[in-house]
N, C-alpha and C. Protein backbone atom coordinates (compact mmCIF):
# COMPACT_ATOMS: atom_id res chain seq x y z
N UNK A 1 16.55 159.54 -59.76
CA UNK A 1 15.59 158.49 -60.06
C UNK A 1 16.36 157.18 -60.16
N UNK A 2 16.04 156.08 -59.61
CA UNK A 2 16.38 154.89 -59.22
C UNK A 2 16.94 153.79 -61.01
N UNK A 3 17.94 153.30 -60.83
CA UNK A 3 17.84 152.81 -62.30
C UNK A 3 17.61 151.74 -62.37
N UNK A 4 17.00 150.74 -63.50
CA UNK A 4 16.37 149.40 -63.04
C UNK A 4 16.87 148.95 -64.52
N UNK A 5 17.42 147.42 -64.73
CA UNK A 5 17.82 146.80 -65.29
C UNK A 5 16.67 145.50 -65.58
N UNK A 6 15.87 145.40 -67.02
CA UNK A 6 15.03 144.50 -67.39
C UNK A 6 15.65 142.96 -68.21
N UNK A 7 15.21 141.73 -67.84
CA UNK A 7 15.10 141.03 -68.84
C UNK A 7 13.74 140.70 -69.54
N UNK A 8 13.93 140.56 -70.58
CA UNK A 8 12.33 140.92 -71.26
C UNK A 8 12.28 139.66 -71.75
N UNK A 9 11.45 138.85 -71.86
CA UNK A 9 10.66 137.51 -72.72
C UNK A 9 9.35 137.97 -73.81
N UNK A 10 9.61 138.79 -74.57
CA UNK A 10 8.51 138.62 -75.87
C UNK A 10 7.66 137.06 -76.16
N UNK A 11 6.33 136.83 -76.05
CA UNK A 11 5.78 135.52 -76.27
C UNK A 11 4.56 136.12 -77.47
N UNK A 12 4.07 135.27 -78.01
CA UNK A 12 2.88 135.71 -78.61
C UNK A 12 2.32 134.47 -79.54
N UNK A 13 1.11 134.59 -80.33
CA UNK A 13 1.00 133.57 -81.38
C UNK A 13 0.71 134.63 -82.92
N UNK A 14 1.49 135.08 -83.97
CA UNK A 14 2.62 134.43 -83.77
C UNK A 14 3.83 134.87 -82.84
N UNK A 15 4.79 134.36 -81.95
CA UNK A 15 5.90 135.33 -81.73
C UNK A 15 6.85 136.23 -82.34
N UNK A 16 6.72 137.07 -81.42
CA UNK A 16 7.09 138.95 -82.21
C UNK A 16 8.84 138.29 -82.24
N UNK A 17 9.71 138.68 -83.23
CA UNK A 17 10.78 139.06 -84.02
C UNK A 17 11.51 140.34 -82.98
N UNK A 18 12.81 140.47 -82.71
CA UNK A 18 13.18 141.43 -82.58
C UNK A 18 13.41 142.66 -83.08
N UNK A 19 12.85 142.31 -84.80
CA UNK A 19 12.56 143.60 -85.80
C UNK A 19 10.99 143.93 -85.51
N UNK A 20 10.12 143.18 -84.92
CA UNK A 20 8.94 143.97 -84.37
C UNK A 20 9.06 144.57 -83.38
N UNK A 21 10.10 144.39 -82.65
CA UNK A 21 10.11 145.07 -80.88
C UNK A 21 10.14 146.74 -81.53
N UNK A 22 11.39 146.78 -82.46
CA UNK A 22 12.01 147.33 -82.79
C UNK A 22 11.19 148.62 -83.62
N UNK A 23 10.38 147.98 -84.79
CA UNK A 23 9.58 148.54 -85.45
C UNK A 23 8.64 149.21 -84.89
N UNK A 24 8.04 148.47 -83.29
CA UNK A 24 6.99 148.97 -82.46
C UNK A 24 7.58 149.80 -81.37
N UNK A 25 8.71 150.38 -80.99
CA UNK A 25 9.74 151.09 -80.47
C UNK A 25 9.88 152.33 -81.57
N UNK A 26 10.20 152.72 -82.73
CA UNK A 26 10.45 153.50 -83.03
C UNK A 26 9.36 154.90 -83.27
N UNK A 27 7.91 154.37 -83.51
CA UNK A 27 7.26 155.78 -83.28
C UNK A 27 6.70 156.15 -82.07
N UNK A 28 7.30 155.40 -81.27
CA UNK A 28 7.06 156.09 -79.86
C UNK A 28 8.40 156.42 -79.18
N UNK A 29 9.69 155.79 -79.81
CA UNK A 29 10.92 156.06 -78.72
C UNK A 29 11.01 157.63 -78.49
N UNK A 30 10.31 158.31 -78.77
CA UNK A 30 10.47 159.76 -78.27
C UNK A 30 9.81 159.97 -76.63
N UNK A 31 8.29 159.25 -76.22
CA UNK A 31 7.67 159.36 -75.59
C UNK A 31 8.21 157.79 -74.66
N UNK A 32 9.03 156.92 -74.84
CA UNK A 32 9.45 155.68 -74.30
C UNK A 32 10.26 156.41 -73.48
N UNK A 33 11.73 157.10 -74.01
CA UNK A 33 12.80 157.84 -73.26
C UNK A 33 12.21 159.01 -72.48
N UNK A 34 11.23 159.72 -72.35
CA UNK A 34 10.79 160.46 -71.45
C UNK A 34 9.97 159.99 -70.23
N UNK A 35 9.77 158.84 -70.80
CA UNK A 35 9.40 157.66 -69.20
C UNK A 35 10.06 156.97 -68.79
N UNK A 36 11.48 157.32 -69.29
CA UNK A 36 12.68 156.58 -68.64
C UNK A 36 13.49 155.64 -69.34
N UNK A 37 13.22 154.74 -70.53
CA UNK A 37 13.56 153.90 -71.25
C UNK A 37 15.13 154.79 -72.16
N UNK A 38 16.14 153.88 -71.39
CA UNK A 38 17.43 154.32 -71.72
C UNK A 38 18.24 153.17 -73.01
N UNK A 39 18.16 152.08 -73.24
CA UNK A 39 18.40 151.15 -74.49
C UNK A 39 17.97 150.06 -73.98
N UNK A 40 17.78 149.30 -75.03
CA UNK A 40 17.74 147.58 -75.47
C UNK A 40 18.41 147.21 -76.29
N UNK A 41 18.80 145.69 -75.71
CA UNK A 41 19.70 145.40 -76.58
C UNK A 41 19.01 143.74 -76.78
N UNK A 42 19.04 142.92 -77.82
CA UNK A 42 18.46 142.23 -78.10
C UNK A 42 19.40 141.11 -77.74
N UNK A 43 18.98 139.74 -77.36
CA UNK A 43 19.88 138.74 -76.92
C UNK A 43 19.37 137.28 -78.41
N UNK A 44 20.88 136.91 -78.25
CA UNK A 44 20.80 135.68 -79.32
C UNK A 44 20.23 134.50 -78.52
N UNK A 45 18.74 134.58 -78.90
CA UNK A 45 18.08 133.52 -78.54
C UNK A 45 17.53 132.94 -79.28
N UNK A 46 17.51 131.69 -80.03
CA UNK A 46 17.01 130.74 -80.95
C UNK A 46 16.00 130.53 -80.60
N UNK A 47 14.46 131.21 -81.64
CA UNK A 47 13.28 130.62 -81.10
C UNK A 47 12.45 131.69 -80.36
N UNK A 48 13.33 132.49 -79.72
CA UNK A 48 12.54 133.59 -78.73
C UNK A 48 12.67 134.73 -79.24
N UNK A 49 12.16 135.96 -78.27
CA UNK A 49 12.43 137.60 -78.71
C UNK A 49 12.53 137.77 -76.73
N UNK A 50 14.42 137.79 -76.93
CA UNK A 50 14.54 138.10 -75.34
C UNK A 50 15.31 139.06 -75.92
N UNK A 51 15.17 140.47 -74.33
CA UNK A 51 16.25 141.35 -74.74
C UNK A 51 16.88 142.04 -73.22
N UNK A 52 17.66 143.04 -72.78
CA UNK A 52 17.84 143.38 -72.01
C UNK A 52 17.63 145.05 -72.28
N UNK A 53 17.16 145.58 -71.00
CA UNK A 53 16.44 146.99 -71.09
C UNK A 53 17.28 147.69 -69.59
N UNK A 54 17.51 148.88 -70.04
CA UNK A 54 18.01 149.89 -69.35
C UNK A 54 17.02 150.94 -68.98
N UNK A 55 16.32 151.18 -67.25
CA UNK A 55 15.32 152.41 -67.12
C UNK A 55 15.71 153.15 -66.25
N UNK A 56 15.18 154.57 -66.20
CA UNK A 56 14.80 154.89 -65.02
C UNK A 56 13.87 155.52 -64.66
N UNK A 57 13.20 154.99 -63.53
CA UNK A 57 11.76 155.04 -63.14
C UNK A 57 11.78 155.60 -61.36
N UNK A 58 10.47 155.41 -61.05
CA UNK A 58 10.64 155.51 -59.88
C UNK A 58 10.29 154.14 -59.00
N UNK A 59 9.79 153.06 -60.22
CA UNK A 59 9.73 151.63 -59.63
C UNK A 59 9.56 150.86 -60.87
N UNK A 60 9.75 149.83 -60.00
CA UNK A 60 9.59 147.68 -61.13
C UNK A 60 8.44 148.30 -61.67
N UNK A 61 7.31 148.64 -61.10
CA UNK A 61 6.19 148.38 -62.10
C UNK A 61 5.93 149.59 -62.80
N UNK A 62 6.71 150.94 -62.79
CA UNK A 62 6.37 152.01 -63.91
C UNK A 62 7.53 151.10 -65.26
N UNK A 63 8.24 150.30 -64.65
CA UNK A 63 9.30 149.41 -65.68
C UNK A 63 8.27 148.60 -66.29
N UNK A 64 7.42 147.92 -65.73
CA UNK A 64 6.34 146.83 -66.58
C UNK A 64 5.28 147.58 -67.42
N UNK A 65 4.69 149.13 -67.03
CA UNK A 65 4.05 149.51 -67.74
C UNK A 65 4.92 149.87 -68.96
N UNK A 66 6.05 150.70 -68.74
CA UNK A 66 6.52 151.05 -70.44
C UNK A 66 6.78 149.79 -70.97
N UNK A 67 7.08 148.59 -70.97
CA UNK A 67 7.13 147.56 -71.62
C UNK A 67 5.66 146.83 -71.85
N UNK A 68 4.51 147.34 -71.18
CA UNK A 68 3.31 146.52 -71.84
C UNK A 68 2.93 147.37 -72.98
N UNK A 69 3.42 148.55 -73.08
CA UNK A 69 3.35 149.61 -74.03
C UNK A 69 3.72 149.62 -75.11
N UNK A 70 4.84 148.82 -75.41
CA UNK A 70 5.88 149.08 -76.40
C UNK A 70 4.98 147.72 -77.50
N UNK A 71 4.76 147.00 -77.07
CA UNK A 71 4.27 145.56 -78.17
C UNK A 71 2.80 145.13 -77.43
N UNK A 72 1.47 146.01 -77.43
CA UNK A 72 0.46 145.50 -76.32
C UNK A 72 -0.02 144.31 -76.82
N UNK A 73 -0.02 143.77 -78.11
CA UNK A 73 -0.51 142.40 -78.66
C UNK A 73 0.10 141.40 -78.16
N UNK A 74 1.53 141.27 -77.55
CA UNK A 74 2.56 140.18 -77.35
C UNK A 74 2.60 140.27 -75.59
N UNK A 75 2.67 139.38 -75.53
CA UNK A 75 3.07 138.84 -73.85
C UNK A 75 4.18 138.97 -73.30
N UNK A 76 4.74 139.85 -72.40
CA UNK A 76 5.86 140.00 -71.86
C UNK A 76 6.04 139.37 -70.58
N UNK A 77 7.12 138.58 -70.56
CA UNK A 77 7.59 138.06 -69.09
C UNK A 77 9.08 139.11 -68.49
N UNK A 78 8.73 139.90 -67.56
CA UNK A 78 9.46 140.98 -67.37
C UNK A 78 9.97 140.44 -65.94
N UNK A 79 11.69 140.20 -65.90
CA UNK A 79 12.02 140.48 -64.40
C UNK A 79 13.18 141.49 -64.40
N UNK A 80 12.94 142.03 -63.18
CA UNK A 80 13.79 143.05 -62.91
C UNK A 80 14.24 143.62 -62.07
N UNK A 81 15.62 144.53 -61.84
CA UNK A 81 16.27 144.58 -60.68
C UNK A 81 16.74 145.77 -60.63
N UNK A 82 16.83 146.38 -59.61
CA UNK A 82 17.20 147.80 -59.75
C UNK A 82 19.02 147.80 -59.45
N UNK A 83 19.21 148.76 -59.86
CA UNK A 83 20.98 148.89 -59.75
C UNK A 83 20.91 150.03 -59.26
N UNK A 84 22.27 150.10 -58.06
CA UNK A 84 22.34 150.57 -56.89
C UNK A 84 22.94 152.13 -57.69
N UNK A 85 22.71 152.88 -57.58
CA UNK A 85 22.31 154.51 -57.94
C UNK A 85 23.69 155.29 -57.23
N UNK A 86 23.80 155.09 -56.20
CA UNK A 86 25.44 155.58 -55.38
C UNK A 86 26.54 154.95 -55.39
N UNK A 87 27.41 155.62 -56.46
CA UNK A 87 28.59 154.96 -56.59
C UNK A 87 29.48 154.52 -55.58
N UNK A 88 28.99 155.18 -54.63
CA UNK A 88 29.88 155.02 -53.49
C UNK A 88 29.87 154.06 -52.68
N UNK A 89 28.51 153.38 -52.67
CA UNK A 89 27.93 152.25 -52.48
C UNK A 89 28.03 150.74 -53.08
N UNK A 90 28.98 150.15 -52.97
CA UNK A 90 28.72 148.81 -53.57
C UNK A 90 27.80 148.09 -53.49
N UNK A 91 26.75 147.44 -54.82
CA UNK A 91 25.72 146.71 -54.62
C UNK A 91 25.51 145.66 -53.46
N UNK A 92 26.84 145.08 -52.74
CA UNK A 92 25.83 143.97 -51.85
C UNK A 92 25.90 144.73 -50.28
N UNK A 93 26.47 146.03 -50.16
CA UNK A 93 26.50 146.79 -49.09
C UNK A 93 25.14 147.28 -48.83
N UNK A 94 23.85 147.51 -47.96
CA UNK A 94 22.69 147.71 -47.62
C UNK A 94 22.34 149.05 -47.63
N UNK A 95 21.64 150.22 -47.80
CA UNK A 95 21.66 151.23 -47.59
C UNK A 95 20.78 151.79 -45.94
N UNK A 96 21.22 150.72 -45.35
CA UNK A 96 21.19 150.78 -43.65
C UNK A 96 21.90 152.28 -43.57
N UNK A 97 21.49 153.31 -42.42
CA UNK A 97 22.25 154.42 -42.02
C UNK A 97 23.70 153.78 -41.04
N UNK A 98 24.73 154.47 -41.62
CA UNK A 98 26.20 153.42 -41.04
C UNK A 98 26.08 154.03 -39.62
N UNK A 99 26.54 153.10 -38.86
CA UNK A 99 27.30 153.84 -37.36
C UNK A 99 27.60 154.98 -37.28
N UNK A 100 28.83 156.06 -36.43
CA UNK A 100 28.79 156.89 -36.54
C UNK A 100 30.55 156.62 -36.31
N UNK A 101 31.49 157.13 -37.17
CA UNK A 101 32.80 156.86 -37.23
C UNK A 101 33.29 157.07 -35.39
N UNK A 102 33.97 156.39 -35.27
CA UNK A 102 35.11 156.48 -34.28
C UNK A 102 36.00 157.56 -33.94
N UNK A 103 36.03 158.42 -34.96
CA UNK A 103 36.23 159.40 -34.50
C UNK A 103 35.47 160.83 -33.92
N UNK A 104 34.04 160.41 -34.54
CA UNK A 104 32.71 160.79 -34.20
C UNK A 104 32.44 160.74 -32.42
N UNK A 105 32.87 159.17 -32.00
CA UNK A 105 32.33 158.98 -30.92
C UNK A 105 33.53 159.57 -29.84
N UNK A 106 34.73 159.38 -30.43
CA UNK A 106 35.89 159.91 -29.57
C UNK A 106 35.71 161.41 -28.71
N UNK A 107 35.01 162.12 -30.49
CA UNK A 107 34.61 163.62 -29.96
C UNK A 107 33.84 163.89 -29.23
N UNK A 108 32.93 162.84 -28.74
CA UNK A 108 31.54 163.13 -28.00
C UNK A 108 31.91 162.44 -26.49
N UNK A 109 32.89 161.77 -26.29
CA UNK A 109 33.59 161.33 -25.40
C UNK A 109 34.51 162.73 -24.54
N UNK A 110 34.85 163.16 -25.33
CA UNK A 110 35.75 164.17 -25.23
C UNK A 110 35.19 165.56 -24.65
N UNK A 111 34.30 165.96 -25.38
CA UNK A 111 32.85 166.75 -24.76
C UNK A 111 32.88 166.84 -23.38
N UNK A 112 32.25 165.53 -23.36
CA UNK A 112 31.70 164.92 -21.82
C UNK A 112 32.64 164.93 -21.18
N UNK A 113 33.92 165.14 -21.18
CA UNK A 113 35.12 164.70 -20.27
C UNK A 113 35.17 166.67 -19.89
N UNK A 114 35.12 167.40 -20.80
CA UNK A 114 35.34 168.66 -20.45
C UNK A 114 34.08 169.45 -20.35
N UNK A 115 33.02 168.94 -20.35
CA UNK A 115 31.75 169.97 -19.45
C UNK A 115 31.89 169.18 -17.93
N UNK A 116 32.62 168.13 -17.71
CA UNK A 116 32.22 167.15 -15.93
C UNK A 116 33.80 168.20 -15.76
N UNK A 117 34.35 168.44 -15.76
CA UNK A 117 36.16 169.41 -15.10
C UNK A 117 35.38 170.84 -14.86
């Protein structure tokens, strides 16, 4: 399952506290982490309730539903990005299917040279 990295904007009148995220997180974090919700961590923002969220889902928007979930009275401004799942893969590398190695094509070269003899 794909992992997706949130920044969260809490808004509201009044605006929610990071001890409400928190408070409204705990009798559900049983049923949050079985829809994927892996931590938050709250950011020092003067004035706001921003935080950063760890998921995994099978998309951005099963990520926006567990967060309209967690505080439904407060307004969330949610963006988010998924992080690349194959280590083997560096994030700005594409998951395009690669060529076929050179030594791949040598062999198929090679083939052809001994079914034409």
């Amino acid at each position: 399952m794909p992992t997706y990295i949130s920044m969260i904007n809490w808004t509201g009148d009044p605006p929610p506290q990071p001890g409400d995220i928190r408070d409204a997180i705990e009798p559900q974090s049983c049923d949050l982490r079985a829809r994927g919700m892996h931590s938050i961590v709250f950011l020092p923002d003067r004035g706001a309730c921003a935080a950063v969220m760890i998921f995994s889902c099978r998309s951005d928007d099963d990520v926006a539903a567990i967060i309209d979930t967690i505080l439904p009275e407060a307004n969330a401004r949610v963006d988010t990005m998924r992080f690349d799942d194959d280590p083997a893969l560096p994030a700005w590398i594409s998951r395009a299917v690669a060529p076929p190695s050179p030594a791949a094509e040598l062999d198929a070269v090679y083939a052809a040279v001994l079914t034409m003899t």
